[in-house]
PDB file of N, CA and C in Angstrom:
ATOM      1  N   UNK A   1    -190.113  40.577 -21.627  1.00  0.00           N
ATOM      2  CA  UNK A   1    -188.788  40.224 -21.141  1.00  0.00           C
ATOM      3  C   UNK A   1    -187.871  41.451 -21.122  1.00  0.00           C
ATOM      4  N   UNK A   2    -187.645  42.198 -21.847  1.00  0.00           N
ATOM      5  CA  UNK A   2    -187.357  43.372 -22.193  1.00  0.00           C
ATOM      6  C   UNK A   2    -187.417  44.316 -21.166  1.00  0.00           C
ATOM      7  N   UNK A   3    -188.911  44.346 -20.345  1.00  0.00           N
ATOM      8  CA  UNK A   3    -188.749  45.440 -19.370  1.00  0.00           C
ATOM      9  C   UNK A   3    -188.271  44.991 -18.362  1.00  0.00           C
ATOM     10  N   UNK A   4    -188.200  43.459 -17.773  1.00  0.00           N
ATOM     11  CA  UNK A   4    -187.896  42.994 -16.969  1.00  0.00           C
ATOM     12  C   UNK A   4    -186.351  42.951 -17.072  1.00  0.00           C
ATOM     13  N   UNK A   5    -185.271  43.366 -17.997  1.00  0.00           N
ATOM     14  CA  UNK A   5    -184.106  43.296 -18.046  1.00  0.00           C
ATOM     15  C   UNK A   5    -184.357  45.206 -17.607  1.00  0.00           C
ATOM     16  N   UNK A   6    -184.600  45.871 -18.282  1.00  0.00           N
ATOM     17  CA  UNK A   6    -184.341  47.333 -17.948  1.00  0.00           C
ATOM     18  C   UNK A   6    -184.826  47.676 -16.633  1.00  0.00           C
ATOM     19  N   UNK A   7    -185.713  47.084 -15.690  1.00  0.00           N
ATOM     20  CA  UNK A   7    -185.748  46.560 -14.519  1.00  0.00           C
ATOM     21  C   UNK A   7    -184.792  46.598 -13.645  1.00  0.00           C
ATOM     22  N   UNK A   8    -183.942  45.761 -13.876  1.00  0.00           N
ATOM     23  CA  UNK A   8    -183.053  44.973 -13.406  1.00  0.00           C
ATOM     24  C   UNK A   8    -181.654  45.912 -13.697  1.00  0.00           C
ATOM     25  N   UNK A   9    -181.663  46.740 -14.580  1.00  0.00           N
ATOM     26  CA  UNK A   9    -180.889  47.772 -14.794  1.00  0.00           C
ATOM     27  C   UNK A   9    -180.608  48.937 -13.987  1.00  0.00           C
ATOM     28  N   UNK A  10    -181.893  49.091 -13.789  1.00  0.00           N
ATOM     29  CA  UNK A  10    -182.407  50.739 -13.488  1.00  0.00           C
ATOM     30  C   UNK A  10    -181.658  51.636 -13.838  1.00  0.00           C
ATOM     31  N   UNK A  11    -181.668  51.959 -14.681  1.00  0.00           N
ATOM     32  CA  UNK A  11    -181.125  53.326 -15.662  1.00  0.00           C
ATOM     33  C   UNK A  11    -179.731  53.254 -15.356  1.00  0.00           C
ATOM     34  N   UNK A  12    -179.197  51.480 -15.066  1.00  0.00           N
ATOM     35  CA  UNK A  12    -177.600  51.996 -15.385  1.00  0.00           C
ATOM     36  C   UNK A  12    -176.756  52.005 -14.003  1.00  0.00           C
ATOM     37  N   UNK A  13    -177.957  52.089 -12.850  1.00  0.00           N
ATOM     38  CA  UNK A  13    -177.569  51.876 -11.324  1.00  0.00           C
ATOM     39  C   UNK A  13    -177.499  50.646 -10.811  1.00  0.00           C
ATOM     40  N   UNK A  14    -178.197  49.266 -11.849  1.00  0.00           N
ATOM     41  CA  UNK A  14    -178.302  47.792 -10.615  1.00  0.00           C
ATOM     42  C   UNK A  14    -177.089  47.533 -10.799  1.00  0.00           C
ATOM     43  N   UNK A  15    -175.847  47.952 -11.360  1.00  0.00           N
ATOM     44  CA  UNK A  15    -174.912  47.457 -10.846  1.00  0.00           C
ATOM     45  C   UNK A  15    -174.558  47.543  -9.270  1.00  0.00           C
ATOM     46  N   UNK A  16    -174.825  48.620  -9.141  1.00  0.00           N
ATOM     47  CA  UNK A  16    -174.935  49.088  -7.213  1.00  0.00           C
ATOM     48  C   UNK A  16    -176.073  48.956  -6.174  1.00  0.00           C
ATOM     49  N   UNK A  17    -177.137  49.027  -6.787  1.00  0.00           N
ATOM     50  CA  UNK A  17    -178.792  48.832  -6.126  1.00  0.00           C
ATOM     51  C   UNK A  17    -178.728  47.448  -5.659  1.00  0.00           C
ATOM     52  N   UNK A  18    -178.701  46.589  -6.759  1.00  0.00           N
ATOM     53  CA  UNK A  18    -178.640  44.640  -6.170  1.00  0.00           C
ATOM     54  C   UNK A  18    -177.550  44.601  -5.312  1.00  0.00           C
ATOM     55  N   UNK A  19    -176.420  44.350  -5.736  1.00  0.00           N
ATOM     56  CA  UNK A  19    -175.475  43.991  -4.368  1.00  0.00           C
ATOM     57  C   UNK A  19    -175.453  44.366  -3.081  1.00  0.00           C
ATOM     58  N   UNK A  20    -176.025  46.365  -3.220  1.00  0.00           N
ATOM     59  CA  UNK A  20    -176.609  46.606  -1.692  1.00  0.00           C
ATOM     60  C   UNK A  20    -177.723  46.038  -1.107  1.00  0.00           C
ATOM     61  N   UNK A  21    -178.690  45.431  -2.192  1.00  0.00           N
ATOM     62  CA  UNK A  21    -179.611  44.748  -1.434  1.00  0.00           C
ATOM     63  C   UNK A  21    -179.094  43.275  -1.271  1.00  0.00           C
ATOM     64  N   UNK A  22    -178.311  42.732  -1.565  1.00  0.00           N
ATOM     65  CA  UNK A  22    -178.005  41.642  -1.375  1.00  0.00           C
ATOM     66  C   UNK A  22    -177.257  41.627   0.742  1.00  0.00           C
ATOM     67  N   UNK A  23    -176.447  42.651   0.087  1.00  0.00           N
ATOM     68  CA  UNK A  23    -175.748  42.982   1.220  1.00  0.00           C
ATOM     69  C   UNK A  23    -176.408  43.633   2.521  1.00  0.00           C
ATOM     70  N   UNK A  24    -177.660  43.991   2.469  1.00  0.00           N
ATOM     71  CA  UNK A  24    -178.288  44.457   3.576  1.00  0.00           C
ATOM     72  C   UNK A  24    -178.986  43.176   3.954  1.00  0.00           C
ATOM     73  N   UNK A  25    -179.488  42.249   3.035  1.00  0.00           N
ATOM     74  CA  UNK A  25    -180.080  41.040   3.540  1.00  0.00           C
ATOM     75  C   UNK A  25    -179.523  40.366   3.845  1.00  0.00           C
ATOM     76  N   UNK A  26    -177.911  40.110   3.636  1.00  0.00           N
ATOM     77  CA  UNK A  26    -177.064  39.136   4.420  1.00  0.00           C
ATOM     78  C   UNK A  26    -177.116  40.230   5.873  1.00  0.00           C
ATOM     79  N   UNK A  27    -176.985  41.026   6.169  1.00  0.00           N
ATOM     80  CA  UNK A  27    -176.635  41.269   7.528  1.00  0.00           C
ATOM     81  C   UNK A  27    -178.234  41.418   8.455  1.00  0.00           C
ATOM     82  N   UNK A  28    -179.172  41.480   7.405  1.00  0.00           N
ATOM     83  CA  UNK A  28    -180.002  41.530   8.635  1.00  0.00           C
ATOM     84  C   UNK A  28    -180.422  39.495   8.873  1.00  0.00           C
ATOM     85  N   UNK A  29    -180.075  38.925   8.241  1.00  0.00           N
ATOM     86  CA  UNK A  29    -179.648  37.485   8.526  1.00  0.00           C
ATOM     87  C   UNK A  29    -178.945  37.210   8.924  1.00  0.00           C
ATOM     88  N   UNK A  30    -178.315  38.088   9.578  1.00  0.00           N
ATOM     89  CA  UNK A  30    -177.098  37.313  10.520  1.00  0.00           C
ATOM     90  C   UNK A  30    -177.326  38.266  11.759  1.00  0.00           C
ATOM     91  N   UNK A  31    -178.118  39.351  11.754  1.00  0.00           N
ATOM     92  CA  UNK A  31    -178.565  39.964  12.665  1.00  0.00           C
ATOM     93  C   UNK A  31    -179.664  39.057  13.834  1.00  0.00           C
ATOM     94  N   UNK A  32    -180.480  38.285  12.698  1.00  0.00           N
ATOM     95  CA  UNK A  32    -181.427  37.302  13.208  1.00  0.00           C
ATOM     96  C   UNK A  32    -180.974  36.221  13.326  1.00  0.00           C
ATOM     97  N   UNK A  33    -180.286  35.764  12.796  1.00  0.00           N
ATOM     98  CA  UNK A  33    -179.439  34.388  13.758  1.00  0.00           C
ATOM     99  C   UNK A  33    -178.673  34.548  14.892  1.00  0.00           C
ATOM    100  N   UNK A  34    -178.191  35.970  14.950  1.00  0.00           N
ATOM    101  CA  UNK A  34    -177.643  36.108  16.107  1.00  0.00           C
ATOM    102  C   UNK A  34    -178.766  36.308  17.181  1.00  0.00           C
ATOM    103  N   UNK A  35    -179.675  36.947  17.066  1.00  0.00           N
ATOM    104  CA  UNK A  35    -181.276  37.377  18.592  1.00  0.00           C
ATOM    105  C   UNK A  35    -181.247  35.673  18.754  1.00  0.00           C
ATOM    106  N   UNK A  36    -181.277  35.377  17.416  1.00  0.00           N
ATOM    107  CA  UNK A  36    -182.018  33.783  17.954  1.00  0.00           C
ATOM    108  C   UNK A  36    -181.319  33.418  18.973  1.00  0.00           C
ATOM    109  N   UNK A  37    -180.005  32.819  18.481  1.00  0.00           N
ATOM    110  CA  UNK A  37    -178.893  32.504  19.453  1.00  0.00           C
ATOM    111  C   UNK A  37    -178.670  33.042  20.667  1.00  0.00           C
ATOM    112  N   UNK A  38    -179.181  34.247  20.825  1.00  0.00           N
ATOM    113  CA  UNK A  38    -178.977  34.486  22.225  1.00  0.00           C
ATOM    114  C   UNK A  38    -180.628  34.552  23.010  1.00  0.00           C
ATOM    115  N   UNK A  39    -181.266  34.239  22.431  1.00  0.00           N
ATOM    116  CA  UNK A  39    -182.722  34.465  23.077  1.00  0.00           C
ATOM    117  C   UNK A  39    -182.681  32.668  23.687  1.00  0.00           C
ATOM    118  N   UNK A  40    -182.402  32.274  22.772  1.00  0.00           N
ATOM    119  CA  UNK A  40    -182.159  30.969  23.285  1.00  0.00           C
ATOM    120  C   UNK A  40    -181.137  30.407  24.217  1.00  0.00           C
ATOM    121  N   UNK A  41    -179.915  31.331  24.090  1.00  0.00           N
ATOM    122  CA  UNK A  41    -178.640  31.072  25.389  1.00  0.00           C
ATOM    123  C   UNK A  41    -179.814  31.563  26.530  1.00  0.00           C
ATOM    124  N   UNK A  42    -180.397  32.901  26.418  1.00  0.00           N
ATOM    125  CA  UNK A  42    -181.549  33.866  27.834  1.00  0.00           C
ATOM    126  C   UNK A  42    -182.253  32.041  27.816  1.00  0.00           C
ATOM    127  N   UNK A  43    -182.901  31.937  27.413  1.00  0.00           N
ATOM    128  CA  UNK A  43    -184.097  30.870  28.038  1.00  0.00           C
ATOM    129  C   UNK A  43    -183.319  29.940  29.097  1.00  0.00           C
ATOM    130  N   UNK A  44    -181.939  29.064  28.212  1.00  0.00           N
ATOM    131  CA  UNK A  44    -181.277  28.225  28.774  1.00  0.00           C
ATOM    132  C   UNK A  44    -181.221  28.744  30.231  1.00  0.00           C
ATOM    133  N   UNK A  45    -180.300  29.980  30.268  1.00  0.00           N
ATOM    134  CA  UNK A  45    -180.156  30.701  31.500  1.00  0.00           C
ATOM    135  C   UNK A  45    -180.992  30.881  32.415  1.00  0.00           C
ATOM    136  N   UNK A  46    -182.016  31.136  32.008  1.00  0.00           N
ATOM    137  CA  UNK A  46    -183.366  31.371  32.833  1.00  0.00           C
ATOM    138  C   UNK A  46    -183.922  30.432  33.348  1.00  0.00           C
ATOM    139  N   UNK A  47    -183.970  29.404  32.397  1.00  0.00           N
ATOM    140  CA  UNK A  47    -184.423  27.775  33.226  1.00  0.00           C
ATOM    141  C   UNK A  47    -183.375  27.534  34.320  1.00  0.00           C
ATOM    142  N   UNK A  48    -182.371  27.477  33.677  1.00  0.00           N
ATOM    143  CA  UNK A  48    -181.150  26.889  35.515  1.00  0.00           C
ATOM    144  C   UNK A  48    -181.389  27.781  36.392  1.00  0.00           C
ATOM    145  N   UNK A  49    -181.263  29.358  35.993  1.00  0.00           N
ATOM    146  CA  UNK A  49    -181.979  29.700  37.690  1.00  0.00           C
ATOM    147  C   UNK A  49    -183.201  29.492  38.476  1.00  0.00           C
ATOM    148  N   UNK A  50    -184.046  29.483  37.617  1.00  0.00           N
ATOM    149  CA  UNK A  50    -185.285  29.111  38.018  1.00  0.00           C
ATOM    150  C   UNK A  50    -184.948  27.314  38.668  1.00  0.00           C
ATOM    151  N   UNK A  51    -184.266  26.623  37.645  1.00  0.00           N
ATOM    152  CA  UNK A  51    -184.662  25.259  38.750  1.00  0.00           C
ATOM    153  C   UNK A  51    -183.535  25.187  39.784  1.00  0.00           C
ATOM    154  N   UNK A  52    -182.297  26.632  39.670  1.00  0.00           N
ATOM    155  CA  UNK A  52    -181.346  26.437  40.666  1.00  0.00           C
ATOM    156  C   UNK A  52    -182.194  26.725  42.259  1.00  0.00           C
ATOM    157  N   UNK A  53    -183.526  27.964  41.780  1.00  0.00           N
ATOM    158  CA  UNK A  53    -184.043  28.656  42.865  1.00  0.00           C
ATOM    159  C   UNK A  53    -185.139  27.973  43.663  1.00  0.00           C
ATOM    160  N   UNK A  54    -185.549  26.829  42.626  1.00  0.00           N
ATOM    161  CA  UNK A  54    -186.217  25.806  43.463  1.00  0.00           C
ATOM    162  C   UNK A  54    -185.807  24.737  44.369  1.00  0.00           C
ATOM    163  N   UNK A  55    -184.350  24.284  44.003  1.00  0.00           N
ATOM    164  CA  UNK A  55    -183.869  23.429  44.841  1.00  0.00           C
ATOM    165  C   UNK A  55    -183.477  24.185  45.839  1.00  0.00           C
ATOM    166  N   UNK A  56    -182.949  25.539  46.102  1.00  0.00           N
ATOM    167  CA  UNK A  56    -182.513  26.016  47.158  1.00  0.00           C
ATOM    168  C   UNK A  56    -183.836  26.340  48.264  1.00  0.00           C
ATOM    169  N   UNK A  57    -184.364  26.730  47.531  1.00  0.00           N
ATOM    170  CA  UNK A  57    -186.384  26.723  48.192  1.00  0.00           C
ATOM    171  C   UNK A  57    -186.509  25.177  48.881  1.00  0.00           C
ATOM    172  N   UNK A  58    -186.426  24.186  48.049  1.00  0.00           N
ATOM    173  CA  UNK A  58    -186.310  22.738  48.475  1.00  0.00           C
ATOM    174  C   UNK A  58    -185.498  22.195  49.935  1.00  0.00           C
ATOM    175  N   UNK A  59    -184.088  22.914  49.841  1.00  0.00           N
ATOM    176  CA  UNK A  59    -182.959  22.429  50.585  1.00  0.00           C
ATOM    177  C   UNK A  59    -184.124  23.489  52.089  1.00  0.00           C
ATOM    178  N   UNK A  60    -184.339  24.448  51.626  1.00  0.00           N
ATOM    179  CA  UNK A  60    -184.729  25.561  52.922  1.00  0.00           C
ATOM    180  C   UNK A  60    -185.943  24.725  54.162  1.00  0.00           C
ATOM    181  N   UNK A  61    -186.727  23.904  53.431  1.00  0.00           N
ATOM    182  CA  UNK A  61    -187.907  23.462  54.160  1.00  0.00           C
ATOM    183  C   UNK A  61    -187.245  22.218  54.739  1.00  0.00           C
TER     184      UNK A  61
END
């Protein structure tokens, strides 16, 4: 238990080491909720043109 607290220390630095890692993993989580969110707005987008480009294909014949 012991080393696992001096660990968690690191010579006096986890006061600063954890919170930056805390803090780099909140932003690359919000980095990835954001791709999501927009990979998924791209699809949305991509389907209406695609079925906008078929009805106009449709209206043509």
């Amino acid at each position: 238990m012991e080393r696992i607290v001096e660990f968690m220390a690191m010579g006096g630095y986890g006061t600063y080491v954890w919170p930056a890692f805390g803090v780099v993993l909140a932003v690359m989580a919000l980095l990835w909720f954001a791709s999501m969110r927009g990979w998924r707005k791209s699809e949305l987008d991509l389907r209406a043109l695609r079925e906008s480009r078929r009805q106009e294909e449709i209206a043509k014949e």
